[in-house]
C-alpha atoms as a PDB file:
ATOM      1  CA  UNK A   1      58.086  34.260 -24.752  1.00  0.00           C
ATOM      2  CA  UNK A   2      59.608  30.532 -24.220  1.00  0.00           C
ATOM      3  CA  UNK A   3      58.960  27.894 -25.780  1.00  0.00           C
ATOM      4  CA  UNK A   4      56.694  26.599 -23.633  1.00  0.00           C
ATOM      5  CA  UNK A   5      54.405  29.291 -23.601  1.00  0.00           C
ATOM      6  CA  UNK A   6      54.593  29.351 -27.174  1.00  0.00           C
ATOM      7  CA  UNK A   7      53.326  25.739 -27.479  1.00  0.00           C
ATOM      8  CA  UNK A   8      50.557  27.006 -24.791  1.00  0.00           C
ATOM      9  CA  UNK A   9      49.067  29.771 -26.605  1.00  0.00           C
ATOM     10  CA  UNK A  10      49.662  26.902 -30.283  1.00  0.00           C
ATOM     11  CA  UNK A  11      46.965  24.310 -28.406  1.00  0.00           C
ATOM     12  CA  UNK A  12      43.371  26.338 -29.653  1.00  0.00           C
ATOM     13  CA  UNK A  13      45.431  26.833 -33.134  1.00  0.00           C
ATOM     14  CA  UNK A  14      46.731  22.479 -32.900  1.00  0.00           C
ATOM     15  CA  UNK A  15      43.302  21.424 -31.707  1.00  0.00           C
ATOM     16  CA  UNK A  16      41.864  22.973 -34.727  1.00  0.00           C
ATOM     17  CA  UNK A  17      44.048  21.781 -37.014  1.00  0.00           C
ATOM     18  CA  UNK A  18      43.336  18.263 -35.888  1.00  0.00           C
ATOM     19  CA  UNK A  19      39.416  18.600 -35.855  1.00  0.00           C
ATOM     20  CA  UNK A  20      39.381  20.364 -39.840  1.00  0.00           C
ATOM     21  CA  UNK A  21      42.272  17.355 -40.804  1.00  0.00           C
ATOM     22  CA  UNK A  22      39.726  15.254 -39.554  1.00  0.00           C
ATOM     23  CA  UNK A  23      36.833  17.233 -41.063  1.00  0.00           C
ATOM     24  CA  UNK A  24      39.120  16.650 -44.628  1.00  0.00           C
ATOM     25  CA  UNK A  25      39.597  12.731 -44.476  1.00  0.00           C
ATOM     26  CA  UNK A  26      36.216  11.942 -43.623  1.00  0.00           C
ATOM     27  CA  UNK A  27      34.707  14.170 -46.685  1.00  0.00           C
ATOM     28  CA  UNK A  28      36.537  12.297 -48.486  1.00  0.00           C
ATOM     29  CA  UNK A  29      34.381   9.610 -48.259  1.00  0.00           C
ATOM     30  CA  UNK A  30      31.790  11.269 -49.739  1.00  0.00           C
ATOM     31  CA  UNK A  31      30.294  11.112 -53.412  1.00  0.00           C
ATOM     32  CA  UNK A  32      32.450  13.860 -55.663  1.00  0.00           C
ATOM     33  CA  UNK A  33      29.420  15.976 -55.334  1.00  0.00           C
ATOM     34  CA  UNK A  34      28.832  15.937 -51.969  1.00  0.00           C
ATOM     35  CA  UNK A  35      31.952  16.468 -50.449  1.00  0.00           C
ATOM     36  CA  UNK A  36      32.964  19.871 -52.495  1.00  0.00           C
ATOM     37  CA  UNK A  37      31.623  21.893 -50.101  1.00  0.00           C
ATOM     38  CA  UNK A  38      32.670  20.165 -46.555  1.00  0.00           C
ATOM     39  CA  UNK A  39      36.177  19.782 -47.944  1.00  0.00           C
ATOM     40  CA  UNK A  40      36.761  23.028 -49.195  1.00  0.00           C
ATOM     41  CA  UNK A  41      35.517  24.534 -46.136  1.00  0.00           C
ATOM     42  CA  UNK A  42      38.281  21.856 -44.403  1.00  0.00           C
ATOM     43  CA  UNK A  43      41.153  22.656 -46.313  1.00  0.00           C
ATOM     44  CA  UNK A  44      40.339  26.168 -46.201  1.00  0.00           C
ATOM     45  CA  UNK A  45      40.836  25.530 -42.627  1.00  0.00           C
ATOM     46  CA  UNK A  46      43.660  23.775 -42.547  1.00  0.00           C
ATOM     47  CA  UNK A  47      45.375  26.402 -44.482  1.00  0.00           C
ATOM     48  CA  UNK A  48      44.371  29.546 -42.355  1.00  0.00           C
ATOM     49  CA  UNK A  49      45.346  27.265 -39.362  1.00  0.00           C
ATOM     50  CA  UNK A  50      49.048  26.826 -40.498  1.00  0.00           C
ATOM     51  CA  UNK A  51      49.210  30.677 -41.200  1.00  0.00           C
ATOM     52  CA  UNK A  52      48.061  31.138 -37.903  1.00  0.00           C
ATOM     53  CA  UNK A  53      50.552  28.499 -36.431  1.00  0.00           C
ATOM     54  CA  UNK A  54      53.350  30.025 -38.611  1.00  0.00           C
ATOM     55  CA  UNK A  55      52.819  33.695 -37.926  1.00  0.00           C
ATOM     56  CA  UNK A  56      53.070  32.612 -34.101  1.00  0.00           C
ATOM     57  CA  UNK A  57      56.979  32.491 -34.483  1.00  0.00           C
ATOM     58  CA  UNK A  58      59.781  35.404 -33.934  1.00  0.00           C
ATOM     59  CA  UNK A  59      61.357  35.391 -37.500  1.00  0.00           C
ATOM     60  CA  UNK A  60      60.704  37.776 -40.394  1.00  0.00           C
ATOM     61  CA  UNK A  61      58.373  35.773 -41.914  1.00  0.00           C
ATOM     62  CA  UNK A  62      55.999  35.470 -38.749  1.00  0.00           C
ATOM     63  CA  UNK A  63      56.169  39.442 -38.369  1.00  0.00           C
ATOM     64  CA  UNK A  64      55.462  39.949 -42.132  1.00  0.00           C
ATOM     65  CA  UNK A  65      52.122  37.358 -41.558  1.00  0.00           C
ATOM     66  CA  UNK A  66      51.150  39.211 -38.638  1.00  0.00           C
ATOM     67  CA  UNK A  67      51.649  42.573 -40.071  1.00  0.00           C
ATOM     68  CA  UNK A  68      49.339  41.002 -42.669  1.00  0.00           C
ATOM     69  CA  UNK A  69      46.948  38.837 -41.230  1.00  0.00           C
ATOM     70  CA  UNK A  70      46.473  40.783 -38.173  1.00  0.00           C
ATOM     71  CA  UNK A  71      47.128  44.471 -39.008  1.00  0.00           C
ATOM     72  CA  UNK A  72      49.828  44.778 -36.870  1.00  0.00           C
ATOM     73  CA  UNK A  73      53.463  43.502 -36.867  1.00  0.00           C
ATOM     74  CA  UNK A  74      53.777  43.730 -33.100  1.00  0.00           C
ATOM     75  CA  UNK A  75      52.328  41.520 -30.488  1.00  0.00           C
ATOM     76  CA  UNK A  76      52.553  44.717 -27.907  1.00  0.00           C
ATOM     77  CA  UNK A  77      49.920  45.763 -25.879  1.00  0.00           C
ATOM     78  CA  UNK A  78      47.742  49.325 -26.305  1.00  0.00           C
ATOM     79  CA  UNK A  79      49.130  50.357 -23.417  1.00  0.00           C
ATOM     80  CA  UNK A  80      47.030  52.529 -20.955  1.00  0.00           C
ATOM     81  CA  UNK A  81      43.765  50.371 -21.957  1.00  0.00           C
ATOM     82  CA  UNK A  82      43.139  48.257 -18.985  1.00  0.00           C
ATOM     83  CA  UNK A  83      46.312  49.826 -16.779  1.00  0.00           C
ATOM     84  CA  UNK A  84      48.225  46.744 -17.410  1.00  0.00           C
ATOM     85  CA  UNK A  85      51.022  47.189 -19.648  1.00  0.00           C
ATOM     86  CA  UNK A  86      51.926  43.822 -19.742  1.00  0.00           C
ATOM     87  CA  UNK A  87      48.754  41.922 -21.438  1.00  0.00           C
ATOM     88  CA  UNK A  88      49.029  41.352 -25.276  1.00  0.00           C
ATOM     89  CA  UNK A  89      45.158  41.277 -25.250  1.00  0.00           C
ATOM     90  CA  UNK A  90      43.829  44.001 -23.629  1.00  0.00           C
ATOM     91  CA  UNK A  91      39.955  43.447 -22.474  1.00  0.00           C
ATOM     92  CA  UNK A  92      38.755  46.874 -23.927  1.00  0.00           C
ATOM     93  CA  UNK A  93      40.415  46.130 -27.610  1.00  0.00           C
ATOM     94  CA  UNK A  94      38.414  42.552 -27.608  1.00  0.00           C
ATOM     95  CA  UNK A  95      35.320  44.220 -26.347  1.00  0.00           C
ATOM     96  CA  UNK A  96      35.932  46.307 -29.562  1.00  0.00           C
ATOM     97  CA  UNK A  97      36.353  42.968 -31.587  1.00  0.00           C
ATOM     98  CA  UNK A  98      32.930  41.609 -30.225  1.00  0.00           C
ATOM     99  CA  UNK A  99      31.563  45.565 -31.005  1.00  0.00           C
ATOM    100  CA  UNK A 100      32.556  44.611 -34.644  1.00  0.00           C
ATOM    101  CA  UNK A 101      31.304  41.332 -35.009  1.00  0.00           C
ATOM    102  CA  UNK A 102      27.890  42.771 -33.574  1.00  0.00           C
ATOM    103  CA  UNK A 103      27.601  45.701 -36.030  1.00  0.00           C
ATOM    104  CA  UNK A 104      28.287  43.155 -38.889  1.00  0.00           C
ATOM    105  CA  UNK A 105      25.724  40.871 -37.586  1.00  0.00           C
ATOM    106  CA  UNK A 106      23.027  43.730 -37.442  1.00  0.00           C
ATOM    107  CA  UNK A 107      24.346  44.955 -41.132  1.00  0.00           C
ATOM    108  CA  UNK A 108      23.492  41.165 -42.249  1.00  0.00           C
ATOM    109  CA  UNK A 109      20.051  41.450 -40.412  1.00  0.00           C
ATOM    110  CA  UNK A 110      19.167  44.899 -41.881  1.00  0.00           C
ATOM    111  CA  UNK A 111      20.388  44.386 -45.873  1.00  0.00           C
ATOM    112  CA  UNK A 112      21.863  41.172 -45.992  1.00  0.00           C
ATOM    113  CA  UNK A 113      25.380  39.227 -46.788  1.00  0.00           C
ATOM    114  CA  UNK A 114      26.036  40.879 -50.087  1.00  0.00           C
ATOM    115  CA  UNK A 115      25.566  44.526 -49.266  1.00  0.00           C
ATOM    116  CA  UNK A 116      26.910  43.860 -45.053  1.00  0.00           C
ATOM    117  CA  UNK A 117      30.174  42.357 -45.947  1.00  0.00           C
ATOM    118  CA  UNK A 118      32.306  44.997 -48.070  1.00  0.00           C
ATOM    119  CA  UNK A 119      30.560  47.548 -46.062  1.00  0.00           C
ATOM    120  CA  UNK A 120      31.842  45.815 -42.829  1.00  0.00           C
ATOM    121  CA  UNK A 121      35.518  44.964 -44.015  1.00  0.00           C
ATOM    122  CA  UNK A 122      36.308  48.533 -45.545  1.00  0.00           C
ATOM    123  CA  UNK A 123      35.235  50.144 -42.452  1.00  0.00           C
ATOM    124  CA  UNK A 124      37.092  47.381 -40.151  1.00  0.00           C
ATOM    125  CA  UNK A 125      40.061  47.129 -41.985  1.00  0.00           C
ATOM    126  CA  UNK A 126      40.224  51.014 -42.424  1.00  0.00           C
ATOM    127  CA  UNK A 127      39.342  52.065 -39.171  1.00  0.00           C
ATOM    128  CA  UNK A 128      40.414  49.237 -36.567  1.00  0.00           C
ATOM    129  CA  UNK A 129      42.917  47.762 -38.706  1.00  0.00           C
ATOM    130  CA  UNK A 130      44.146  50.772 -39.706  1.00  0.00           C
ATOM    131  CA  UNK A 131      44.835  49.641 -43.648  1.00  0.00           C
ATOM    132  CA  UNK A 132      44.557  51.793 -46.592  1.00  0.00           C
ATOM    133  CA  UNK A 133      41.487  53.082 -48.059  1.00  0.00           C
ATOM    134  CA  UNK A 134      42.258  51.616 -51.263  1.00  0.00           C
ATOM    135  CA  UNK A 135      43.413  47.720 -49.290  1.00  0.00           C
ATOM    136  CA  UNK A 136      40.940  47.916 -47.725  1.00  0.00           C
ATOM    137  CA  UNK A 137      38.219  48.447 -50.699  1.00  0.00           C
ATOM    138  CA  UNK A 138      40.290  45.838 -53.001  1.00  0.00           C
ATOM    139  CA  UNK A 139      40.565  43.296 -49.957  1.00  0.00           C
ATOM    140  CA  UNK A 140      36.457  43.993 -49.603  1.00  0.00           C
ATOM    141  CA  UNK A 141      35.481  43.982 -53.357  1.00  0.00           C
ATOM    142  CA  UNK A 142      37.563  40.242 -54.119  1.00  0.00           C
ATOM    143  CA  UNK A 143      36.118  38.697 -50.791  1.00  0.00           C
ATOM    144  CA  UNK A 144      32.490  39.719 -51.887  1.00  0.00           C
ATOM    145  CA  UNK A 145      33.151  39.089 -55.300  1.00  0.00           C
ATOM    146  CA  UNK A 146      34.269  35.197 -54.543  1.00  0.00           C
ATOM    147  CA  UNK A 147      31.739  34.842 -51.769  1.00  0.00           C
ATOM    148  CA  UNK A 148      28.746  35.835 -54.676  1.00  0.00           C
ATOM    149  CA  UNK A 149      30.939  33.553 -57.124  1.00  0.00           C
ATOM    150  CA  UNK A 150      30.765  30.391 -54.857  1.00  0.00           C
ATOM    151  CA  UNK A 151      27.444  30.440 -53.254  1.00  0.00           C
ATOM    152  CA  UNK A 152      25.250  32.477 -56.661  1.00  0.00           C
ATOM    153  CA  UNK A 153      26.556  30.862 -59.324  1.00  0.00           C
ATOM    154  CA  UNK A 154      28.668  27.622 -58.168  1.00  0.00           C
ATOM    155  CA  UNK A 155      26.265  26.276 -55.777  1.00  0.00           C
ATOM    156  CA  UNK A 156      23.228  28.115 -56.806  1.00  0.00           C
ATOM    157  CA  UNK A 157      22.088  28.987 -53.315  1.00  0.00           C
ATOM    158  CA  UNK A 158      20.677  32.366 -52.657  1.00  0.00           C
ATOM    159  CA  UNK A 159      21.545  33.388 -49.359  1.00  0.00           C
ATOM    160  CA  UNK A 160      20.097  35.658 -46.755  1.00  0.00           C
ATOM    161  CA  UNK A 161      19.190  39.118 -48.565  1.00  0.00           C
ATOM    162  CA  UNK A 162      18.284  40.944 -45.467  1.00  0.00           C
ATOM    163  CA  UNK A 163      14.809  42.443 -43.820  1.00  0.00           C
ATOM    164  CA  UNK A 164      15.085  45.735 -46.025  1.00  0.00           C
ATOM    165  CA  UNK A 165      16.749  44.338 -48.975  1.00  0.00           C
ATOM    166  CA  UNK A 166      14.420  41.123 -49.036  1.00  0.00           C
ATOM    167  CA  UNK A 167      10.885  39.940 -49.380  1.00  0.00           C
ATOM    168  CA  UNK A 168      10.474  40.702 -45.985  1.00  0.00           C
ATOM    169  CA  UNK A 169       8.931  44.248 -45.943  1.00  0.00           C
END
């Protein structure tokens, strides 16, 4: 890939840097209260951003981040998928992505965010990721435990608990 393709595919990745930057400064301006949440949620951003923009390269340390981050150390194509063995994306692999996304959406609907998410990332990270049972549980359990953490007891919100799981039924 040259350069120039490289800064290409960068511009969603740049663009979004920009916007949560600006996102950062203007919380800022905000009473101490008031701007925990907005810029958190920026520099958590920003930082995700940069790993994004860093694991982009061709050194070690962009491999290693995409091996991470992505599940994969390679940018290669599943061949055979769409009969194009040059694509990096193939359309039937995002379809899968969006498949994903959809079956966490209707977990959230059915019992809510507490019980959806580690139920949603052990399966995803298992079986489309392809990461170790026990990764994959640890990953799950510290998300959901920080995600309970932040909303539950730092912010005291209660969020949505789900048609089954809440008051609903």
């Amino acid at each position: 890939m040259t350069a120039r393709e490289r800064l290409k595919d960068a511009v969603p990745s740049i663009v979004l840097l920009v916007v949560a930057a600006f996102y950062a400064y203007t919380a800022t301006a905000y009473d101490p209260q008031t701007r925990a949440m907005p810029l958190g949620v920026a520099l958590i951003a920003i930082l995700l951003v940069v790993l994004d923009l860093v694991s982009r390269g061709e050194g070690a340390l962009a491999r290693n981040l995409r091996r991470v981050l992505q599940g994969s150390g390679a940018k290669a194509p599943v061949p055979g998928l769409d009969g194009q063995a040059g694509q990096r994306h193939p359309a039937l692999r995002e379809l899968g992505a969006f498949a994903w996304i959809g079956g966490f959406l209707a977990l959230v609907i059915l019992v809510g965010f507490y019980p959806a998410i580690p139920i949603y990332m052990v399966a995803y990270l298992r079986f489309y990721a392809k990461k170790p049972l026990v990764a994959a549980v640890a990953t799950a359990a510290v998300v959901t435990g920080l995600l309970y953490a932040m909303f539950e007891l730092l912010l005291g919100y209660s969020v949505f608990e789900g048609l089954i799981m809440g008051d609903y039924m």
